[in-house]
N, C-alpha and C. Protein backbone atom coordinates (compact mmCIF):
# COMPACT_ATOMS: atom_id res chain seq x y z
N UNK A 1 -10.73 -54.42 2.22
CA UNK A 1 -9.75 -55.39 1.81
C UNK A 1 -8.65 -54.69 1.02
N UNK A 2 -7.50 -55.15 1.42
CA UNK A 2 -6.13 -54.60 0.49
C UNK A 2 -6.00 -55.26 -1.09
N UNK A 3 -5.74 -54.28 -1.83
CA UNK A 3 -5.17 -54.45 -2.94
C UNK A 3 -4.30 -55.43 -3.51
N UNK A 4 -4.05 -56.42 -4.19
CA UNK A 4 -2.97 -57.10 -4.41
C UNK A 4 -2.02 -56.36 -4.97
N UNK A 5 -1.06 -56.92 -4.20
CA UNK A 5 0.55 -55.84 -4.81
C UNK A 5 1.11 -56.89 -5.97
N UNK A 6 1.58 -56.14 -7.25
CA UNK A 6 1.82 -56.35 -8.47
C UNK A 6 3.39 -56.99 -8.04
N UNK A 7 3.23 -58.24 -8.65
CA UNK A 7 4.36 -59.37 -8.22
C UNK A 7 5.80 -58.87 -8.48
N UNK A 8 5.86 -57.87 -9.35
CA UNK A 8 7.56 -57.18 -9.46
C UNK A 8 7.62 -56.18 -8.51
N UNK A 9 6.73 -55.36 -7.36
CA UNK A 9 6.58 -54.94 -6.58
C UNK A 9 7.21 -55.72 -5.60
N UNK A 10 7.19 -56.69 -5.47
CA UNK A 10 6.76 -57.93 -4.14
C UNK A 10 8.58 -58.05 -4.18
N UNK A 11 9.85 -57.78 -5.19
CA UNK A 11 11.11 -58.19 -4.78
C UNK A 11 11.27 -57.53 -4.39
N UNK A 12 11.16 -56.29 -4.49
CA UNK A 12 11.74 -55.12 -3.87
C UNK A 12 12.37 -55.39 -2.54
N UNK A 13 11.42 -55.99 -1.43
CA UNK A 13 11.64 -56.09 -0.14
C UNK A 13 12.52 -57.36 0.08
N UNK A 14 13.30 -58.06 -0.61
CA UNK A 14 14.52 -59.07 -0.56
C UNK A 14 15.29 -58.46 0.31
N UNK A 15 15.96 -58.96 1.17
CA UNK A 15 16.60 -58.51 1.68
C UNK A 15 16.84 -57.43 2.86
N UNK A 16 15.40 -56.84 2.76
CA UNK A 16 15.07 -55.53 4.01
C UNK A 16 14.64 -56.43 5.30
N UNK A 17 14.89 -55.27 6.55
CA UNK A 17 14.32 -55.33 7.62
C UNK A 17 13.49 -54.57 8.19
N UNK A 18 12.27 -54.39 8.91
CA UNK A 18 11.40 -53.17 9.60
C UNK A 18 11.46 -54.19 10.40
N UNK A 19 11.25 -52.47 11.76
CA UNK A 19 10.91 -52.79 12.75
C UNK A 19 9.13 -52.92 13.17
N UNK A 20 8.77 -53.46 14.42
CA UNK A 20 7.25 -53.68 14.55
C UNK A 20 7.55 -53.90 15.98
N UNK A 21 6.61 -53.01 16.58
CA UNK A 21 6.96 -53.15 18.68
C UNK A 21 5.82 -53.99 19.09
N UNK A 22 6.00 -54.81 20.23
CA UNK A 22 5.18 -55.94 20.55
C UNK A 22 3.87 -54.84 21.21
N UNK A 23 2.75 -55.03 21.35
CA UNK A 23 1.76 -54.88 22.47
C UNK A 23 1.59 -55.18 23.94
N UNK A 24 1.08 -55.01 24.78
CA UNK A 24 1.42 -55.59 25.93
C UNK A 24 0.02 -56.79 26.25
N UNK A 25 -0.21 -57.38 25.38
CA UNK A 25 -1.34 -58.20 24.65
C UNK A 25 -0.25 -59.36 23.78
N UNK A 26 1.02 -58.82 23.22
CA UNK A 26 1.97 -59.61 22.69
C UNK A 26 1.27 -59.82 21.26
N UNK A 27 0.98 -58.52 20.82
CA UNK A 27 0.17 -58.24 19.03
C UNK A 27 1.67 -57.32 18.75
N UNK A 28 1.48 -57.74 17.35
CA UNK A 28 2.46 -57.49 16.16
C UNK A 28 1.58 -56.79 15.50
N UNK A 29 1.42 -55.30 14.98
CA UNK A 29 1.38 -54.87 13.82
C UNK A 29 2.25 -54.97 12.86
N UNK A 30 2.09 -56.08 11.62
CA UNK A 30 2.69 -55.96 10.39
C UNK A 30 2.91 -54.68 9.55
N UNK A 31 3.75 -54.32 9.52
CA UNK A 31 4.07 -52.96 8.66
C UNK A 31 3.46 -53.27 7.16
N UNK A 32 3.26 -52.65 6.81
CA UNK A 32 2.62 -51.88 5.33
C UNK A 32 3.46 -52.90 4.29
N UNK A 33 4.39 -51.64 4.26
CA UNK A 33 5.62 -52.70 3.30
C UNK A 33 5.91 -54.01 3.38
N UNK A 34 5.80 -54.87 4.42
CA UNK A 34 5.40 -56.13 4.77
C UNK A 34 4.55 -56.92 4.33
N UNK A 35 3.46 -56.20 4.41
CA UNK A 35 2.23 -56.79 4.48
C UNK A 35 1.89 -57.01 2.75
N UNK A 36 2.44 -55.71 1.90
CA UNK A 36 2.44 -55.94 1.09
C UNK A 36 3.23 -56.69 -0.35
N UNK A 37 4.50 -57.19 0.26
CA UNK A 37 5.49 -57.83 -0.05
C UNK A 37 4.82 -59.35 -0.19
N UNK A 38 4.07 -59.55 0.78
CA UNK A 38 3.73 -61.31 1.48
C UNK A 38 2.54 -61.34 0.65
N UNK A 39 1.56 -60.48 -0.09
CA UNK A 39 0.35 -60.48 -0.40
C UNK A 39 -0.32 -60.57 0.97
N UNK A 40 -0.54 -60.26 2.08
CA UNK A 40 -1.22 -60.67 3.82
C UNK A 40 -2.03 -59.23 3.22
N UNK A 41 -3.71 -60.04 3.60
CA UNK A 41 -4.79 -59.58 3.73
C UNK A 41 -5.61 -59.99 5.13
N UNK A 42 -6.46 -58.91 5.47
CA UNK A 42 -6.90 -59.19 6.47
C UNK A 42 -7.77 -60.57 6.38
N UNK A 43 -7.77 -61.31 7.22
CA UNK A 43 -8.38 -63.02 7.47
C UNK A 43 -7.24 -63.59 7.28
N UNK A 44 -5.98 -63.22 6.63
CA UNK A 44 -4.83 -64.22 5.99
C UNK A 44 -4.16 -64.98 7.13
N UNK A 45 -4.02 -65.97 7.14
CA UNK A 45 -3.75 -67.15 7.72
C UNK A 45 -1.83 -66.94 7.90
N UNK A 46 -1.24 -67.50 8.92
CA UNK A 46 0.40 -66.90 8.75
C UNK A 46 1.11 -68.53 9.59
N UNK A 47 1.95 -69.12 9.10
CA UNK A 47 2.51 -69.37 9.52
C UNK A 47 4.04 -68.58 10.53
N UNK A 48 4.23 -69.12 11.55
CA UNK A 48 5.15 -68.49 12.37
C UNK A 48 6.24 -70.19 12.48
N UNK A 49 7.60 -70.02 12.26
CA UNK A 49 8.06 -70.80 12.00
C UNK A 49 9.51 -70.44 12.88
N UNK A 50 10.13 -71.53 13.71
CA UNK A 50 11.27 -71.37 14.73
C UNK A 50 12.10 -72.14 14.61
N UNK A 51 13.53 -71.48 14.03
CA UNK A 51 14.92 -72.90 13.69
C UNK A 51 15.83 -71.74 14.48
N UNK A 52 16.17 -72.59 15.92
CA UNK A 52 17.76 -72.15 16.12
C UNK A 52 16.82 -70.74 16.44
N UNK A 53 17.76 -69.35 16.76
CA UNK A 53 17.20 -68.14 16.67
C UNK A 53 16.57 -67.29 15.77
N UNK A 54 16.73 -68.20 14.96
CA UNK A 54 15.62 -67.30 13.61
C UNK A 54 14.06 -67.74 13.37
N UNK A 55 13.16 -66.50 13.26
CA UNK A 55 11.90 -66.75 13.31
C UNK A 55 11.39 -66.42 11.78
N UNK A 56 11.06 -66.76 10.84
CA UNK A 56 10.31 -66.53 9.67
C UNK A 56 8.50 -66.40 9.87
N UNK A 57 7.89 -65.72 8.55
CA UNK A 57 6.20 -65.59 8.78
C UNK A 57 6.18 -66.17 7.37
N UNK A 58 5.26 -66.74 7.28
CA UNK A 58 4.88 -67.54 5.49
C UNK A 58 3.10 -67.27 5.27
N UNK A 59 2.76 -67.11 4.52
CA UNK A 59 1.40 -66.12 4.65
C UNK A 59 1.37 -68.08 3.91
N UNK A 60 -0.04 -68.46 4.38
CA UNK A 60 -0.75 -69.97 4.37
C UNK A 60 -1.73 -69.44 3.47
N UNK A 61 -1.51 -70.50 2.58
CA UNK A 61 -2.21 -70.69 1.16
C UNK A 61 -3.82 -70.38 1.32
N UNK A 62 -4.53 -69.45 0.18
CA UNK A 62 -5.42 -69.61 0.97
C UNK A 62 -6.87 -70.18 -0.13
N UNK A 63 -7.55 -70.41 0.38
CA UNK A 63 -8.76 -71.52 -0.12
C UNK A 63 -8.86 -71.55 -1.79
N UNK A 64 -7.99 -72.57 -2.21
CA UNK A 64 -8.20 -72.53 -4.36
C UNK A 64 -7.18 -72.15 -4.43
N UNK A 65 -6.09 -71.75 -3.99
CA UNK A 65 -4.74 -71.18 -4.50
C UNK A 65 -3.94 -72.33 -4.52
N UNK A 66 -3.95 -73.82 -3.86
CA UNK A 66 -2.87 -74.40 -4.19
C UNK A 66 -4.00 -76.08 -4.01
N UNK A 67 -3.54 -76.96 -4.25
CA UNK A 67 -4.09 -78.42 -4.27
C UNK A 67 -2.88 -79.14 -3.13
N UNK A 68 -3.47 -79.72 -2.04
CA UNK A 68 -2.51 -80.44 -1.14
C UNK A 68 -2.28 -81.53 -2.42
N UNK A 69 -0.65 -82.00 -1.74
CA UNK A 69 -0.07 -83.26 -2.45
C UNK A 69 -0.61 -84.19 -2.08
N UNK A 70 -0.44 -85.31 -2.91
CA UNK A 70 -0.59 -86.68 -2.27
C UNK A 70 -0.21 -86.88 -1.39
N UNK A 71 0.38 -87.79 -0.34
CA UNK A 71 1.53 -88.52 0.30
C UNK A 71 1.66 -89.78 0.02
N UNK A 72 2.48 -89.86 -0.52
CA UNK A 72 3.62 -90.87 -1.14
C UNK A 72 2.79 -92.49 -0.37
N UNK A 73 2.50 -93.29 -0.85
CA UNK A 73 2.25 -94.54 -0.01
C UNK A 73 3.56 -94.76 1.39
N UNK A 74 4.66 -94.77 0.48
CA UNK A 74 5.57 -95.20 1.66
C UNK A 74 5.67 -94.22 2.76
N UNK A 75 5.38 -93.37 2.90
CA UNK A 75 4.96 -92.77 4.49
C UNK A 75 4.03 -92.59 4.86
N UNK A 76 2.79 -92.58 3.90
CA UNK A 76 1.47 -93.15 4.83
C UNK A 76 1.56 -94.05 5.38
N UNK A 77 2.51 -95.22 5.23
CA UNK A 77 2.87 -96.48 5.86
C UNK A 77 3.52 -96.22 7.31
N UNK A 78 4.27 -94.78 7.45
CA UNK A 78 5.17 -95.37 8.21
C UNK A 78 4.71 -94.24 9.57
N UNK A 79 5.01 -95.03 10.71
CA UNK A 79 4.41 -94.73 12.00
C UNK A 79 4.63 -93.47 12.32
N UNK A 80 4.20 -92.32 13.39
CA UNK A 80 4.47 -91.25 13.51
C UNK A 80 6.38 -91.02 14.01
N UNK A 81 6.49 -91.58 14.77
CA UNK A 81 8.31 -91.71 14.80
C UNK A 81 8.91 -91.98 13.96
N UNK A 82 8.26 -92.70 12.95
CA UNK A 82 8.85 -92.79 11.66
C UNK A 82 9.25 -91.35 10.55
N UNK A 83 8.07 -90.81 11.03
CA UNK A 83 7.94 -89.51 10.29
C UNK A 83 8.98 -88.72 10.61
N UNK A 84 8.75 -88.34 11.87
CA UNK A 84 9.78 -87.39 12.42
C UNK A 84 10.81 -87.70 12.25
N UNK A 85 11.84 -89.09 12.41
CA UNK A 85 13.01 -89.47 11.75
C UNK A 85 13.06 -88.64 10.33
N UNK A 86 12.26 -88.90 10.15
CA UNK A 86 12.72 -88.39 8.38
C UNK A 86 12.43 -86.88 8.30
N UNK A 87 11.86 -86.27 9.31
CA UNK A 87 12.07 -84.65 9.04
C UNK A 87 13.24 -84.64 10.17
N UNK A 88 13.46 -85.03 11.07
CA UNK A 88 14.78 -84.40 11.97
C UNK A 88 15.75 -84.99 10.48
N UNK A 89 15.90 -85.58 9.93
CA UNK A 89 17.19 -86.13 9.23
C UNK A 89 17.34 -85.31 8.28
N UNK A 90 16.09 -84.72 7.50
CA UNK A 90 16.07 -83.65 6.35
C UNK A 90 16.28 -82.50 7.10
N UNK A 91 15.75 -82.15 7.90
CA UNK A 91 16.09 -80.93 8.30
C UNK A 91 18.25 -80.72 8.75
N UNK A 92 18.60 -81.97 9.63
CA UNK A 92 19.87 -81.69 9.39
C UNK A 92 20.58 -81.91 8.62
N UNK A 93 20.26 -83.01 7.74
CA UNK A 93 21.07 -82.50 5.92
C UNK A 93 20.80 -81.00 5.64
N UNK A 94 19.80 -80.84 5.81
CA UNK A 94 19.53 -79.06 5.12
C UNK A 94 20.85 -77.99 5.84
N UNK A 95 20.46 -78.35 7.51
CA UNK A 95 21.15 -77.30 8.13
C UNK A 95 22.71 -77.62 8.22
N UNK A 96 23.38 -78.50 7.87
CA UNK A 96 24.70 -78.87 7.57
C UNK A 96 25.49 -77.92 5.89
N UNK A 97 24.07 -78.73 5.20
CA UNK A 97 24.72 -77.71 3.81
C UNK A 97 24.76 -76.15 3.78
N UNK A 98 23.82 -75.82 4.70
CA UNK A 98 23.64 -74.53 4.74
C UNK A 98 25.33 -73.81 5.72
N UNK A 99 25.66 -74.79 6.77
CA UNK A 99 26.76 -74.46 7.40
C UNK A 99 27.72 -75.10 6.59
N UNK A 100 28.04 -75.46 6.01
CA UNK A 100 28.87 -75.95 4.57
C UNK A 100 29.59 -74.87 4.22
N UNK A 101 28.14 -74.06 3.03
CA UNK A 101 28.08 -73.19 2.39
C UNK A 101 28.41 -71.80 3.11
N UNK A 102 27.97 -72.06 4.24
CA UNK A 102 29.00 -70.05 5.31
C UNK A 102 30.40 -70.13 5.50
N UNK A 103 30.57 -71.78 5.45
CA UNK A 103 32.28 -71.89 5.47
C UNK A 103 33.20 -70.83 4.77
N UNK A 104 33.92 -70.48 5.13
CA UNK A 104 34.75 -69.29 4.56
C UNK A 104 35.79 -70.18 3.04
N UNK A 105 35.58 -71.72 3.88
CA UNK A 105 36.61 -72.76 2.56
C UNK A 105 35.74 -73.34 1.20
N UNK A 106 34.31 -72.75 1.86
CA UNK A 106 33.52 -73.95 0.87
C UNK A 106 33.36 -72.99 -0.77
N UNK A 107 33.44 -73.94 -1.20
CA UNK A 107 33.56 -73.80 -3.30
C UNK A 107 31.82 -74.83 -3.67
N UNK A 108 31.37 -73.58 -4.60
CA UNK A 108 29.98 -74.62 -5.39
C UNK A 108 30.35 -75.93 -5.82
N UNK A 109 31.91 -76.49 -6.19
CA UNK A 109 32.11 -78.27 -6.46
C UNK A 109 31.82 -78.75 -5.25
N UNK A 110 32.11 -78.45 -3.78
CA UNK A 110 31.79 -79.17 -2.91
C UNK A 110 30.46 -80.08 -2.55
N UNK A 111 29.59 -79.00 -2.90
CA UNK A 111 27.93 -79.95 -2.98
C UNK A 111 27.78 -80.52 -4.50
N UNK A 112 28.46 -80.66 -5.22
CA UNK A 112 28.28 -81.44 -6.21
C UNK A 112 28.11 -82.94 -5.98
N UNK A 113 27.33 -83.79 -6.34
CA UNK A 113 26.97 -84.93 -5.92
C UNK A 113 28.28 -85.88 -6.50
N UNK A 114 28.88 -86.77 -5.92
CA UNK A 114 29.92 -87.71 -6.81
C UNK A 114 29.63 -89.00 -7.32
């Protein structure tokens, strides 16, 4: 089992890229520096996540490290189409501000709430 990497270790990698060549099996070896950035130990659980052309990895919480939330009564109430309304709608508020904010015109007053 790997070592835990010491959490001021873990910024370092902000901002970097490595490369990793597919298998012909379609396996990813995680690079080192990677692996140790994410805390990813062998058994570690990974989310793989797809918006538009960008792919992110999120290493999944693992057993005692976090307590699931409640859910709110009012969407345990509400039907599965219900749900998804409300993540397609959050998700394009998100991805609007985010294209907001690349605007070459946009100023931090703009997302200020009025």
């Amino acid at each position: 089992m790997e070592e835990s990497v010491n959490p001021s270790k873990r910024t370092r990698g902000y901002g970097a890229a490595v490369v990793a060549r597919m298998t012909s099996k379609g396996q990813l070896t995680v690079p080192k520096a990677v692996r140790e950035f994410m805390d990813l130990q062998a058994g570690d659980a990974v989310i793989i996540s797809m918006l538009g052309e960008q792919v992110t990895i999120e290493r999944c919480p693992r057993p005692g490290e976090t307590e699931v939330p409640e859910v709110p009564e009012r969407i345990r109430r509400m039907t599965d189409e219900e749900r998804r309304r409300l993540v397609d709608e959050e998700r394009r508020r998100g991805w609007e501000a985010k294209v907001r904010r690349e605007s070459p015109n946009w100023r931090p007053e703009d997302d200020d709430p009025a």
